[in-house]
C-alpha atoms as a PDB file:
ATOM      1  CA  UNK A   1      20.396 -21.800 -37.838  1.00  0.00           C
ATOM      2  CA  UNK A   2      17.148 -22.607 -36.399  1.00  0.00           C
ATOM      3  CA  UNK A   3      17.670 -23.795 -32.726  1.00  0.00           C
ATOM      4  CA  UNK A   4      17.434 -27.447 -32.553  1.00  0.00           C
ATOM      5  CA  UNK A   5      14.795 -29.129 -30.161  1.00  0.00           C
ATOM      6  CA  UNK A   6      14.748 -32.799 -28.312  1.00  0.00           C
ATOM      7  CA  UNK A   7      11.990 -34.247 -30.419  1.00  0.00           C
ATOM      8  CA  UNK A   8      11.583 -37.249 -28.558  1.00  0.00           C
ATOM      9  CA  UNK A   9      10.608 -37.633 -24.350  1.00  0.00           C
ATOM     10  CA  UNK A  10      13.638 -40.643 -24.752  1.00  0.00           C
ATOM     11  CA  UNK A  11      15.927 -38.560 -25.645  1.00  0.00           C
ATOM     12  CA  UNK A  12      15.437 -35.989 -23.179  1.00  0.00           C
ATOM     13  CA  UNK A  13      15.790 -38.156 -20.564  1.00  0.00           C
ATOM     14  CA  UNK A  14      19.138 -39.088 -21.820  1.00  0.00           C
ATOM     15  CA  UNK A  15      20.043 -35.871 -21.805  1.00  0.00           C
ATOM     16  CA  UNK A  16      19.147 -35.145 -18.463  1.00  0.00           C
ATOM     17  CA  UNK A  17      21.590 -38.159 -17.039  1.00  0.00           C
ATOM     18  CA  UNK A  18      24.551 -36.578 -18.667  1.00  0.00           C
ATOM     19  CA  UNK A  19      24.039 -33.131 -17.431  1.00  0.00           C
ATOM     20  CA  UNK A  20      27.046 -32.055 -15.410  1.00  0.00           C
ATOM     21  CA  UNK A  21      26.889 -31.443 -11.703  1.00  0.00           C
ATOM     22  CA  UNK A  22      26.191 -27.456 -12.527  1.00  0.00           C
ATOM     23  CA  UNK A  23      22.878 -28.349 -14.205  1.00  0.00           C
ATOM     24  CA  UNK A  24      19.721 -29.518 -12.424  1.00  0.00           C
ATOM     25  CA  UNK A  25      18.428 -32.984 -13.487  1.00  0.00           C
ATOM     26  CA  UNK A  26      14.974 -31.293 -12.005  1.00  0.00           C
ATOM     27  CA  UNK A  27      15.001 -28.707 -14.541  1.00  0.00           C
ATOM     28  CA  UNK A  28      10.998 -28.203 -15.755  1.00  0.00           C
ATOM     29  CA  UNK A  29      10.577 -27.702 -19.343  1.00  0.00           C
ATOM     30  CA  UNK A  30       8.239 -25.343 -20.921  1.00  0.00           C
ATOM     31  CA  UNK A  31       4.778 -26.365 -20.132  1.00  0.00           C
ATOM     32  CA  UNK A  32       3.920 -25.975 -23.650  1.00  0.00           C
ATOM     33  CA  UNK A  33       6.603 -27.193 -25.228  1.00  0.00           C
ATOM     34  CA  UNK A  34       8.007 -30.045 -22.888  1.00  0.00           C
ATOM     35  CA  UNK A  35      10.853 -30.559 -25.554  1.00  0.00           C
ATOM     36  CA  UNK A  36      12.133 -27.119 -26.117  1.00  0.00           C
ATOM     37  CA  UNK A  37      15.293 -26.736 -24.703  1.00  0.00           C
ATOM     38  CA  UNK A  38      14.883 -22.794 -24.541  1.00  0.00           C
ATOM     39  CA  UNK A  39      12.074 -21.427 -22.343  1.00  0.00           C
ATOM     40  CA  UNK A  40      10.984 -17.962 -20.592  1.00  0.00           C
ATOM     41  CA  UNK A  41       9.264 -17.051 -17.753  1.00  0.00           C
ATOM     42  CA  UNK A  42       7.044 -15.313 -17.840  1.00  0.00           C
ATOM     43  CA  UNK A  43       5.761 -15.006 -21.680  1.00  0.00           C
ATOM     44  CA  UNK A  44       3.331 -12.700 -21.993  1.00  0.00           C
ATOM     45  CA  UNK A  45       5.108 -10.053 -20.250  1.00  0.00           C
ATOM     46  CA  UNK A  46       3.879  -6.618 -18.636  1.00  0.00           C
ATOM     47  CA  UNK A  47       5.569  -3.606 -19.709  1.00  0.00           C
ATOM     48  CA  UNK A  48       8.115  -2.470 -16.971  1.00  0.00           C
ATOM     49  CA  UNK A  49       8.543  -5.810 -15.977  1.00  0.00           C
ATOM     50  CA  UNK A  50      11.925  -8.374 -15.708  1.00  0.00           C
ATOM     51  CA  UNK A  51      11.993 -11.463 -16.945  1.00  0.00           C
ATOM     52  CA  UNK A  52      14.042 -14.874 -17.613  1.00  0.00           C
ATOM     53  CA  UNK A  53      15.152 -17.286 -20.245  1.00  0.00           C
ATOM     54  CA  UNK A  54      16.687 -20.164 -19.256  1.00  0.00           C
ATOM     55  CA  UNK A  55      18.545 -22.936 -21.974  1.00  0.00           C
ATOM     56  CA  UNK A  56      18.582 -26.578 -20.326  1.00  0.00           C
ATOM     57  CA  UNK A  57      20.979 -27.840 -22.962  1.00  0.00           C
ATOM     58  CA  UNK A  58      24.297 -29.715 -20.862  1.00  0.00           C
ATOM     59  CA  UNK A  59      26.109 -29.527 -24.393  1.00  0.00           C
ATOM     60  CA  UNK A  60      26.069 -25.474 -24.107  1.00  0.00           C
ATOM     61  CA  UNK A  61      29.189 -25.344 -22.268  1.00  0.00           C
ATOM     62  CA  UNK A  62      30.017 -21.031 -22.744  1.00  0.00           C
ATOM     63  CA  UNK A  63      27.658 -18.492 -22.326  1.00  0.00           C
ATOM     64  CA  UNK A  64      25.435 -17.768 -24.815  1.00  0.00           C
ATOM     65  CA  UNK A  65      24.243 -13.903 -25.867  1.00  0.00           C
ATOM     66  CA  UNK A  66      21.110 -12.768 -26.490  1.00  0.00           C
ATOM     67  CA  UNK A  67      19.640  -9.260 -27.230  1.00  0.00           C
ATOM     68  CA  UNK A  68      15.917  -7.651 -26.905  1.00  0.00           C
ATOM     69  CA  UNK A  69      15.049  -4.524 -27.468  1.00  0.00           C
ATOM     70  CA  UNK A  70      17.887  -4.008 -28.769  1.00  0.00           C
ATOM     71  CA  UNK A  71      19.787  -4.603 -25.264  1.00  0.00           C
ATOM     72  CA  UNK A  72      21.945  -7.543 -24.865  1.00  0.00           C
ATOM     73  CA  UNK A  73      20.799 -10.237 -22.627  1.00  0.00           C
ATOM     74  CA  UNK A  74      24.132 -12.060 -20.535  1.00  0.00           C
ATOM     75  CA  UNK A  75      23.464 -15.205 -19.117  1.00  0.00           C
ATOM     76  CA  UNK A  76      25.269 -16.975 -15.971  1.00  0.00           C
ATOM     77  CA  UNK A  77      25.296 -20.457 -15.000  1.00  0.00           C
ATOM     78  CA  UNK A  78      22.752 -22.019 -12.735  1.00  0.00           C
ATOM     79  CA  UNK A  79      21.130 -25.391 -11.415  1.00  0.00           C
ATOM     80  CA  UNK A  80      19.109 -25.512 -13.810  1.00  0.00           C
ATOM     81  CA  UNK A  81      21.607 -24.382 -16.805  1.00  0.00           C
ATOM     82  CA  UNK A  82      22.103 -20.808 -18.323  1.00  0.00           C
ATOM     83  CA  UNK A  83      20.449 -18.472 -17.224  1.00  0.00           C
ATOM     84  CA  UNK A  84      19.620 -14.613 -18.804  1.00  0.00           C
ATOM     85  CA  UNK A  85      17.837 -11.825 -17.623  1.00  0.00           C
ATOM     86  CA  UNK A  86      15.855  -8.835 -19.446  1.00  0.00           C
ATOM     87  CA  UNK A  87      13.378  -6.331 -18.951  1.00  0.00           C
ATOM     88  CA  UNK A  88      10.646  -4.116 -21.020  1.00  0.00           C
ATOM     89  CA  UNK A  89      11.591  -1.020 -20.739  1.00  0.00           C
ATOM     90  CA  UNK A  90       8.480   1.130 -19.096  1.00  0.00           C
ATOM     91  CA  UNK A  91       8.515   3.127 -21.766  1.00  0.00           C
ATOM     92  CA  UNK A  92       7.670   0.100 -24.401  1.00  0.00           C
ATOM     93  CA  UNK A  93       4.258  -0.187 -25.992  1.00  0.00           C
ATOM     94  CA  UNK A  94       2.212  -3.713 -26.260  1.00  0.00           C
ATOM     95  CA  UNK A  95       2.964  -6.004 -29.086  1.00  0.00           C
ATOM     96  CA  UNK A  96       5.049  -8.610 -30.036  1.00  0.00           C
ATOM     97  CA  UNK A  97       9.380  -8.376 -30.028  1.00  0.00           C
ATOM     98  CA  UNK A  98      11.323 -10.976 -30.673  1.00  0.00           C
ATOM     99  CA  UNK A  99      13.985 -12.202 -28.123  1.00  0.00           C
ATOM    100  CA  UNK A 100      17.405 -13.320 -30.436  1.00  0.00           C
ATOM    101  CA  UNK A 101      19.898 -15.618 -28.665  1.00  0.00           C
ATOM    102  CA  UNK A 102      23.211 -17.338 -30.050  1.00  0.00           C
ATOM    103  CA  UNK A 103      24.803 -19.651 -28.282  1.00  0.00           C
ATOM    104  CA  UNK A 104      27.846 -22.644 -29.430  1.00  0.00           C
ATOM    105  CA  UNK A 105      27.083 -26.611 -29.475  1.00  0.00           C
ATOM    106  CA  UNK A 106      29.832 -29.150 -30.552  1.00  0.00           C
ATOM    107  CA  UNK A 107      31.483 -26.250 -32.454  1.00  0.00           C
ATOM    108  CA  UNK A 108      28.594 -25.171 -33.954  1.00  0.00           C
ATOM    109  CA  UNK A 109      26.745 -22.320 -33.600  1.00  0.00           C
ATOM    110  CA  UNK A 110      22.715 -22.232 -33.472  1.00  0.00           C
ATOM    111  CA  UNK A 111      20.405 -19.048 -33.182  1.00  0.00           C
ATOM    112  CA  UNK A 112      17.025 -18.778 -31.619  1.00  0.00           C
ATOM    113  CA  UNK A 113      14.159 -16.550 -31.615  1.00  0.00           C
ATOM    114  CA  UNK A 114      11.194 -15.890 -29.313  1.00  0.00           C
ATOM    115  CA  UNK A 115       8.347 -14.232 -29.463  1.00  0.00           C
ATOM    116  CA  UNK A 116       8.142 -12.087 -26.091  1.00  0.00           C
ATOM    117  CA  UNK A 117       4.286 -10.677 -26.135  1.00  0.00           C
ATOM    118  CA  UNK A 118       4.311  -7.207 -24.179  1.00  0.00           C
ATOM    119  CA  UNK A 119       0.599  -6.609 -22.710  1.00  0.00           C
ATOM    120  CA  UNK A 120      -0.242  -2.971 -21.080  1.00  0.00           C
ATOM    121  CA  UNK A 121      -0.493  -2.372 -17.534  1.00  0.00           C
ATOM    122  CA  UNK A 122      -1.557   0.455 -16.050  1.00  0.00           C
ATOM    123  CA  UNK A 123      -0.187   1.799 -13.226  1.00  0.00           C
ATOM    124  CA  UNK A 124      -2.275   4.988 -12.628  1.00  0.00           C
ATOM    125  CA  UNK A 125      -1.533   8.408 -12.040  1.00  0.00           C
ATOM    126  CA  UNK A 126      -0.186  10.304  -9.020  1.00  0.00           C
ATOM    127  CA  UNK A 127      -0.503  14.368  -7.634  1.00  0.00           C
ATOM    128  CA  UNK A 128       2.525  16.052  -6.357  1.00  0.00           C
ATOM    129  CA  UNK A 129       3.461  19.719  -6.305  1.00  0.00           C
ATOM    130  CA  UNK A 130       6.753  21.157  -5.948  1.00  0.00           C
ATOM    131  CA  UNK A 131       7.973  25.081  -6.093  1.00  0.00           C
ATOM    132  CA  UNK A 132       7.924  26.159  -9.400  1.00  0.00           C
ATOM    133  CA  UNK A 133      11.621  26.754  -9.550  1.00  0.00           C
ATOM    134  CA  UNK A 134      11.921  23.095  -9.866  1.00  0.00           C
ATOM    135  CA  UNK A 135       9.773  22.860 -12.917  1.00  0.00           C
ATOM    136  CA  UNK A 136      10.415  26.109 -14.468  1.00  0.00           C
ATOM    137  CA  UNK A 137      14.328  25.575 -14.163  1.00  0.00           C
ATOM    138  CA  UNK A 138      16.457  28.417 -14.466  1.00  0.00           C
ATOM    139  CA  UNK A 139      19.706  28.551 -16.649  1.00  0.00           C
ATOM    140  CA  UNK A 140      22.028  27.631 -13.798  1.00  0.00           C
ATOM    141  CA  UNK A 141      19.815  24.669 -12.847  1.00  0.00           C
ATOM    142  CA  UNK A 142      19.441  23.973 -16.871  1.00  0.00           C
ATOM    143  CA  UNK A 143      23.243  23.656 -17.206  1.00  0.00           C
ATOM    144  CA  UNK A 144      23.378  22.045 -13.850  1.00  0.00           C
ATOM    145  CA  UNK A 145      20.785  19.127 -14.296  1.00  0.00           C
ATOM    146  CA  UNK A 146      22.591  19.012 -17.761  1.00  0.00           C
ATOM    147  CA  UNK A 147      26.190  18.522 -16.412  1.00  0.00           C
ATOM    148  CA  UNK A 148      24.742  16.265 -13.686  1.00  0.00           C
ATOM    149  CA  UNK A 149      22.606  13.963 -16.817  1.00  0.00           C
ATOM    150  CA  UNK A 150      26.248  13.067 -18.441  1.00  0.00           C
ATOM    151  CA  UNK A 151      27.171  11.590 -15.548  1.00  0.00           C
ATOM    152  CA  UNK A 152      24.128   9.613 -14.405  1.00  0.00           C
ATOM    153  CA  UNK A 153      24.163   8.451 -18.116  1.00  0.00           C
ATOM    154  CA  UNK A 154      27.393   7.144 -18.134  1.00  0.00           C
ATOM    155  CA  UNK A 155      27.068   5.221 -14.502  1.00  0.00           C
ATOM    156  CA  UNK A 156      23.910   3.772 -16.160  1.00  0.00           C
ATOM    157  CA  UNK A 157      25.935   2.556 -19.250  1.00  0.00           C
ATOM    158  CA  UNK A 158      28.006   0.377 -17.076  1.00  0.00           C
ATOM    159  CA  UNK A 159      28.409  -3.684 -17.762  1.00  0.00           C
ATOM    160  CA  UNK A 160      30.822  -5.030 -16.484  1.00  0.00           C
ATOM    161  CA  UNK A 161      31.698  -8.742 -17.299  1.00  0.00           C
ATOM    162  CA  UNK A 162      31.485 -10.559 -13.995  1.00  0.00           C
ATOM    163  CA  UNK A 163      28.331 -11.012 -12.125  1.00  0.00           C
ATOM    164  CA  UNK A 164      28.454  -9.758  -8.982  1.00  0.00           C
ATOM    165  CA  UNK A 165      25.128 -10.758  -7.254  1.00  0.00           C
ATOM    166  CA  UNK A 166      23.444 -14.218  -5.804  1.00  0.00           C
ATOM    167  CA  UNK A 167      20.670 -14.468  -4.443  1.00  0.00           C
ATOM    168  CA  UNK A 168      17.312 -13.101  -3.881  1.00  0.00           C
ATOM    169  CA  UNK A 169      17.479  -8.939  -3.994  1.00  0.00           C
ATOM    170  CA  UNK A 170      16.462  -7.615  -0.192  1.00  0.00           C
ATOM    171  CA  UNK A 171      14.354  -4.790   0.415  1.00  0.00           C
ATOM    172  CA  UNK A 172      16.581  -1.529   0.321  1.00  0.00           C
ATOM    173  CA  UNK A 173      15.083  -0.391   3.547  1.00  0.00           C
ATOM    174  CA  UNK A 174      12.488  -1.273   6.217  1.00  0.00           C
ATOM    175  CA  UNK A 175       9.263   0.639   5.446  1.00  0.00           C
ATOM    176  CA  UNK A 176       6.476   0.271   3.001  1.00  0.00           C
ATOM    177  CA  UNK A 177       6.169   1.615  -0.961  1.00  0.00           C
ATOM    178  CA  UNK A 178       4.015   4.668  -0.523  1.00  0.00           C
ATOM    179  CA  UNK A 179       4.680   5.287  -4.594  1.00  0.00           C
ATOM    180  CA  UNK A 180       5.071   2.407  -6.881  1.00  0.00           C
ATOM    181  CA  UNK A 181       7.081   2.100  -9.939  1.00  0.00           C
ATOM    182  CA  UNK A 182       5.178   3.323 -13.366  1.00  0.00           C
ATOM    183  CA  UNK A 183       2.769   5.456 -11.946  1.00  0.00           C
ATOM    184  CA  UNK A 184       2.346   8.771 -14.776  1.00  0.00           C
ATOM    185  CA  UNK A 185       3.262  12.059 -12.273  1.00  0.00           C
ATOM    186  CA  UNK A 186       0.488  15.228 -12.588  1.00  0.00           C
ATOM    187  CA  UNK A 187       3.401  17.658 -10.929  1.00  0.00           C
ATOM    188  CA  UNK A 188       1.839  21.151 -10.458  1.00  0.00           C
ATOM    189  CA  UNK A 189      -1.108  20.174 -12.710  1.00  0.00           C
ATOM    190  CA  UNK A 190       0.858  19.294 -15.790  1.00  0.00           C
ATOM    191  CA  UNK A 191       1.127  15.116 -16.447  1.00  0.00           C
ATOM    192  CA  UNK A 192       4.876  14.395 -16.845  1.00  0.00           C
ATOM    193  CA  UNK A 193       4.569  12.070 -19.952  1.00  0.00           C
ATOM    194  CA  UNK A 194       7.516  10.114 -18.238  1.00  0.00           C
ATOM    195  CA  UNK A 195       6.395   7.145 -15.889  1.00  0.00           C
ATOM    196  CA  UNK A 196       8.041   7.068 -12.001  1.00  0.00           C
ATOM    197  CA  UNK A 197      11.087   4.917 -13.004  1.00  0.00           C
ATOM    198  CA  UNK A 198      11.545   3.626  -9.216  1.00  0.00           C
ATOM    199  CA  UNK A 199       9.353   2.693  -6.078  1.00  0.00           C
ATOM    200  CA  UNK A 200       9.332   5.226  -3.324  1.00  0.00           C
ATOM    201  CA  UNK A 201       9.251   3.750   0.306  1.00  0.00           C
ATOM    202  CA  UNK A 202       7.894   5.907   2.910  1.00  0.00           C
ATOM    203  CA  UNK A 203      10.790   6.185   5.466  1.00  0.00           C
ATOM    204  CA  UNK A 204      11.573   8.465   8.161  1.00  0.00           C
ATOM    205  CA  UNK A 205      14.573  11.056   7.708  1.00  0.00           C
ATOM    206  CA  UNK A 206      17.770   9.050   9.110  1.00  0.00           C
ATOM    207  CA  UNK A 207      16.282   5.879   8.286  1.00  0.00           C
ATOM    208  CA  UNK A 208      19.339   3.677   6.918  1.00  0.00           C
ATOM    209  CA  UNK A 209      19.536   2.445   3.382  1.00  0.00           C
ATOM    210  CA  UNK A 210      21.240  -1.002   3.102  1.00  0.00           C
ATOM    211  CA  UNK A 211      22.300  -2.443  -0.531  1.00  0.00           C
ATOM    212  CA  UNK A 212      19.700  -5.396  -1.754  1.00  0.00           C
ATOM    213  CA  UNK A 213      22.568  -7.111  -3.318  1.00  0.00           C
ATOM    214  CA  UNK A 214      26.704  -6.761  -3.552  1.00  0.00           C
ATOM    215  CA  UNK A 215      28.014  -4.876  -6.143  1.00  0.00           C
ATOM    216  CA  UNK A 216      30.069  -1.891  -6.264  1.00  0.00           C
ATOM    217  CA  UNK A 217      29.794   1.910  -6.008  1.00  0.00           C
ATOM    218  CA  UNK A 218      29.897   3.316  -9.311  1.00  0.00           C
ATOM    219  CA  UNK A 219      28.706   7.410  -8.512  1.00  0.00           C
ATOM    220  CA  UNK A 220      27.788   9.142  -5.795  1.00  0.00           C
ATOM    221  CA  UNK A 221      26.568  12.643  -5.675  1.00  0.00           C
ATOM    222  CA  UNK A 222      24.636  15.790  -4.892  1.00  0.00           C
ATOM    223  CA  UNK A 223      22.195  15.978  -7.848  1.00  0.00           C
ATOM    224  CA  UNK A 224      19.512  18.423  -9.115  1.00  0.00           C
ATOM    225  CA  UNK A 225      16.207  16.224  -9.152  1.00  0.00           C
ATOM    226  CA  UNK A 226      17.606  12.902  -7.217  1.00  0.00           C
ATOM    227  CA  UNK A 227      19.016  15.170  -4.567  1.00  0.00           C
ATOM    228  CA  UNK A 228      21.877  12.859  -3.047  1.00  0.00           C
ATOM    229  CA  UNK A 229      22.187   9.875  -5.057  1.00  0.00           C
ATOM    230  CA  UNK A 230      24.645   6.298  -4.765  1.00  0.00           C
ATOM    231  CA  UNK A 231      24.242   4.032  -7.399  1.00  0.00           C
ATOM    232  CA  UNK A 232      25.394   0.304  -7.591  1.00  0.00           C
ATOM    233  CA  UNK A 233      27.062  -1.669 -10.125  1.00  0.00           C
ATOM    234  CA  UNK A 234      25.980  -5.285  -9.775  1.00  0.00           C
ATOM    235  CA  UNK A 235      27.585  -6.907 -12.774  1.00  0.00           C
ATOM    236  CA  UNK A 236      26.238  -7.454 -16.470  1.00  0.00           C
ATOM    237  CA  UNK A 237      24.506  -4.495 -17.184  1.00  0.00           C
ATOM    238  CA  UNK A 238      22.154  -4.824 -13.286  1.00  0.00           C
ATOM    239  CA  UNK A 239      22.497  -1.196 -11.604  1.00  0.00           C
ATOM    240  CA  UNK A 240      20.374  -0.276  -8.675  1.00  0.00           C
ATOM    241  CA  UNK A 241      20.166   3.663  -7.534  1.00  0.00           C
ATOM    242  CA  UNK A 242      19.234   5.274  -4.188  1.00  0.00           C
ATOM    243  CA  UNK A 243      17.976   8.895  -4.425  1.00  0.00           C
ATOM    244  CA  UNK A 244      16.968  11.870  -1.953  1.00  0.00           C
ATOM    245  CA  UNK A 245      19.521  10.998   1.022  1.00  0.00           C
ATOM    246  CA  UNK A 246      20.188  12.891   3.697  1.00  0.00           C
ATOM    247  CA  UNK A 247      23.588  11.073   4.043  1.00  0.00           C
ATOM    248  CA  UNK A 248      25.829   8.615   2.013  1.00  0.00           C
ATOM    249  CA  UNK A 249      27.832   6.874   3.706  1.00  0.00           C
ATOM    250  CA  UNK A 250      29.873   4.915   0.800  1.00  0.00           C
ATOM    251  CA  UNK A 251      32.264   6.506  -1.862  1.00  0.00           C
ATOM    252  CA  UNK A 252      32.722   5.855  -5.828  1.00  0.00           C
ATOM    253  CA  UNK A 253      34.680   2.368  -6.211  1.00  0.00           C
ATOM    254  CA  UNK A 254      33.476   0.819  -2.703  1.00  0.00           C
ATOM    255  CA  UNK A 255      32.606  -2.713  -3.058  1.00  0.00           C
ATOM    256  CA  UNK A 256      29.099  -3.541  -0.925  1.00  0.00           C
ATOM    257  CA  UNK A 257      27.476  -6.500   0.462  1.00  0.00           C
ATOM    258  CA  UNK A 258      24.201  -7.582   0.468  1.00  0.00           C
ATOM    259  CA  UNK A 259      22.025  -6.552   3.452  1.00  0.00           C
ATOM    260  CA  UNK A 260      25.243  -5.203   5.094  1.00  0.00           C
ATOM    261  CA  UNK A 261      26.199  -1.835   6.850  1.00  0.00           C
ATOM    262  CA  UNK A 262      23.851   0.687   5.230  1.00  0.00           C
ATOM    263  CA  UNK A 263      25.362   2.860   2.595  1.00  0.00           C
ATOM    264  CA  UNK A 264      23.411   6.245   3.198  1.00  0.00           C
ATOM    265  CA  UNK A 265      20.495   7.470   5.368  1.00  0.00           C
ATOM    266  CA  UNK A 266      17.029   8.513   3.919  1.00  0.00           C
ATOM    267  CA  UNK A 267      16.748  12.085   3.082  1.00  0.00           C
ATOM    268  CA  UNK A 268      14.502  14.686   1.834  1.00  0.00           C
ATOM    269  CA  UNK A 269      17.045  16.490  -0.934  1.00  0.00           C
ATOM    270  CA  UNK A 270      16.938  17.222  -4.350  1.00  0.00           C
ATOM    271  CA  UNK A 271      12.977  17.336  -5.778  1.00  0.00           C
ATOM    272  CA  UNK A 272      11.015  15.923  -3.380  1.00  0.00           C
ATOM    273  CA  UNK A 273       7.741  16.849  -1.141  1.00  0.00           C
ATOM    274  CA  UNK A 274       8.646  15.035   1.867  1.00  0.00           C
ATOM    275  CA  UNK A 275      11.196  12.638   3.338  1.00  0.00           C
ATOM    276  CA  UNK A 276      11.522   9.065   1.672  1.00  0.00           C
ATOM    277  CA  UNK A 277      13.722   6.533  -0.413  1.00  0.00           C
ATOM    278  CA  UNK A 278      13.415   6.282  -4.395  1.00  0.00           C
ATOM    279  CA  UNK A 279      14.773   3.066  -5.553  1.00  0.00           C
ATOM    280  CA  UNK A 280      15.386   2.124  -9.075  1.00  0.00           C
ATOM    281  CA  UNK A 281      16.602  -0.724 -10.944  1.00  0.00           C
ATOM    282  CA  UNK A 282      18.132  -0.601 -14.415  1.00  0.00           C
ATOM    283  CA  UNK A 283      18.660  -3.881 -16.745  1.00  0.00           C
ATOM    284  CA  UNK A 284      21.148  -2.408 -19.698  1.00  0.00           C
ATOM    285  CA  UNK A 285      19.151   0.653 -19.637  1.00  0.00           C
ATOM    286  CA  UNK A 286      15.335  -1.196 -19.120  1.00  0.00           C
ATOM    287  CA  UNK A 287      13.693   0.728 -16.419  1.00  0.00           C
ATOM    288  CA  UNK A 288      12.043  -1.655 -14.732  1.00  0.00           C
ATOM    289  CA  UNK A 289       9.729  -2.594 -11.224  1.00  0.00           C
ATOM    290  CA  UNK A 290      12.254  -3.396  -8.325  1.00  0.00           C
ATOM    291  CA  UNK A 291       9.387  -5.114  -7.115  1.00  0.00           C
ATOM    292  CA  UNK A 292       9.098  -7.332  -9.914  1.00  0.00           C
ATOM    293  CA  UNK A 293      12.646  -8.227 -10.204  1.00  0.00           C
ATOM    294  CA  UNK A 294      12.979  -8.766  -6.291  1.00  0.00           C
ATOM    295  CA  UNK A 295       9.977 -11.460  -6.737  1.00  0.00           C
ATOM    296  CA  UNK A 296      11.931 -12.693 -10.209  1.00  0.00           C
ATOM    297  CA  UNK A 297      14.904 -13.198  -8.643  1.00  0.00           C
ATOM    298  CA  UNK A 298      13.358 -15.540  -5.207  1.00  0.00           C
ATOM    299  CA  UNK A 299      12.870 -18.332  -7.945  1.00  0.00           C
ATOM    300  CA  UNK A 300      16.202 -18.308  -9.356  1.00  0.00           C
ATOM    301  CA  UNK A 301      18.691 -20.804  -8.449  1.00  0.00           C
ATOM    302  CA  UNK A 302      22.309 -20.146  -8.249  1.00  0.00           C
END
């Protein structure tokens, strides 16, 4: 069923003084729709980006589901009602996909889509070079980077139920991005048709890496490419990952705090030219900027 709009200004405001106390009466509708009771910010979208939808509706008392790109879409409660997060993947092309969401009203239940429009960004191109025996891989390092790719892909296939995180997302560690996220890689001459899934910061060796957000340790390891590796579980499908340390200092199953005792040192392991931190962020399996989420998530409202 189509989803089912205020249609009059009165009646909106009639909503708004029955919201319970987990709602915001301050709530802002869409700018172009002032009566929708569904909107998302931002619409268009750049590809690699995160963004929001938010339903204002007090009525909507459990959590509605949504999926794009074919990845579900959880939503938590807010201020300003339910809220759901999503990303396009970096690997997505421009166009139009539609964003589906169900949710239950009064026993009923009402569907809803959006049209999320994708536009192109590009993030350019950067020149690294490497020995060749870590682009020309050898059958031990084959079967190695193999093994090690079953495990990475089942960390990143993680959702658990319960959110995990508040908050704005902190910088992982103190020192600037030297690499952004999307950037196409010419490695040895050859452009990797694979964009940098991560921002790398330019950090000294022994420079400690602190969690942006609580969550818990979900693998931890001595990998191939991402040299030593933690990543972090932060509840419905969120995962952040740390790569290249010289030192971890948390184990698999260790529950971490925002912005509290680091959990490894910065490192120059795995396939790298020189010390620093790679940090990714994966939303159900949506590469996407860490810097774009970290700005997403300063407006949201817990």
């Amino acid at each position: 069923m189509k989803l089912k709009l205020l249609l009059f200004p009165l009646l909106l405001a009639c909503a708004l003084l029955i919201v319970p106390r987990a709602f915001s009466q301050t709530f802002v509708p869409d700018l172009e729709n002032p009566e929708a009771a569904v909107r998302v910010v931002p619409n268009p979208l750049d590809i690699g980006a995160p963004a929001r939808v938010a339903i204002a509706d007090p009525e909507v008392l459990v959590p509605p589901m949504g999926l794009f790109d074919n990845r579900p879409v959880f939503f938590f409660l807010t201020r300003n009602g339910w809220t759901g997060l999503f990303g396009a993947d970096v690997m997505l092309t421009e166009g139009t996909y539609p964003l589906k969401i169900n949710y239950e009203k009064n026993g009923e239940v009402f569907e809803s889509v959006l049209d999320i429009v994708l536009a192109a960004k590009d993030y350019g191109v950067r020149v690294i070079n490497v020995p060749e025996s870590q682009v020309k891989l050898s059958a031990e390092d084959q079967a190695r980077a193999a093994r090690e790719k079953v495990l990475v892909d089942k960390a990143l296939a993680t959702v658990s139920p319960e959110r995990l995180w508040s908050g704005e997302f902190l910088e992982p560690v103190n020192a600037q991005i030297n690499s952004s996220f999307g950037r196409r890689t010419r490695m040895n001459g050859i452009l990797n048709p694979r964009p940098h899934a991560g921002a790398d910061y330019r950090a000294p060796e022994g420079a400690p890496v602190r969690a942006p957000a609580s969550g818990r340790v979900i693998l931890t390891g001595d990998h191939f490419f991402a040299g030593n590796s933690v990543y972090i579980d932060h509840g419905q499908g969120l995962i952040s990952m740390y790569f290249h340390l010289s030192e971890i200092l948390v184990s698999d199953g260790q529950m971490v705090n925002k912005g509290d005792e680091p959990i490894a040192l910065v490192g120059k392991t795995g396939r790298v030219t020189g010390a620093h931190l790679h940090y990714g962020i994966y939303l159900n399996g949506a590469r996407i900027d860490p810097s774009a989420f970290r700005k997403l998530t300063t407006t949201l409202e817990d």
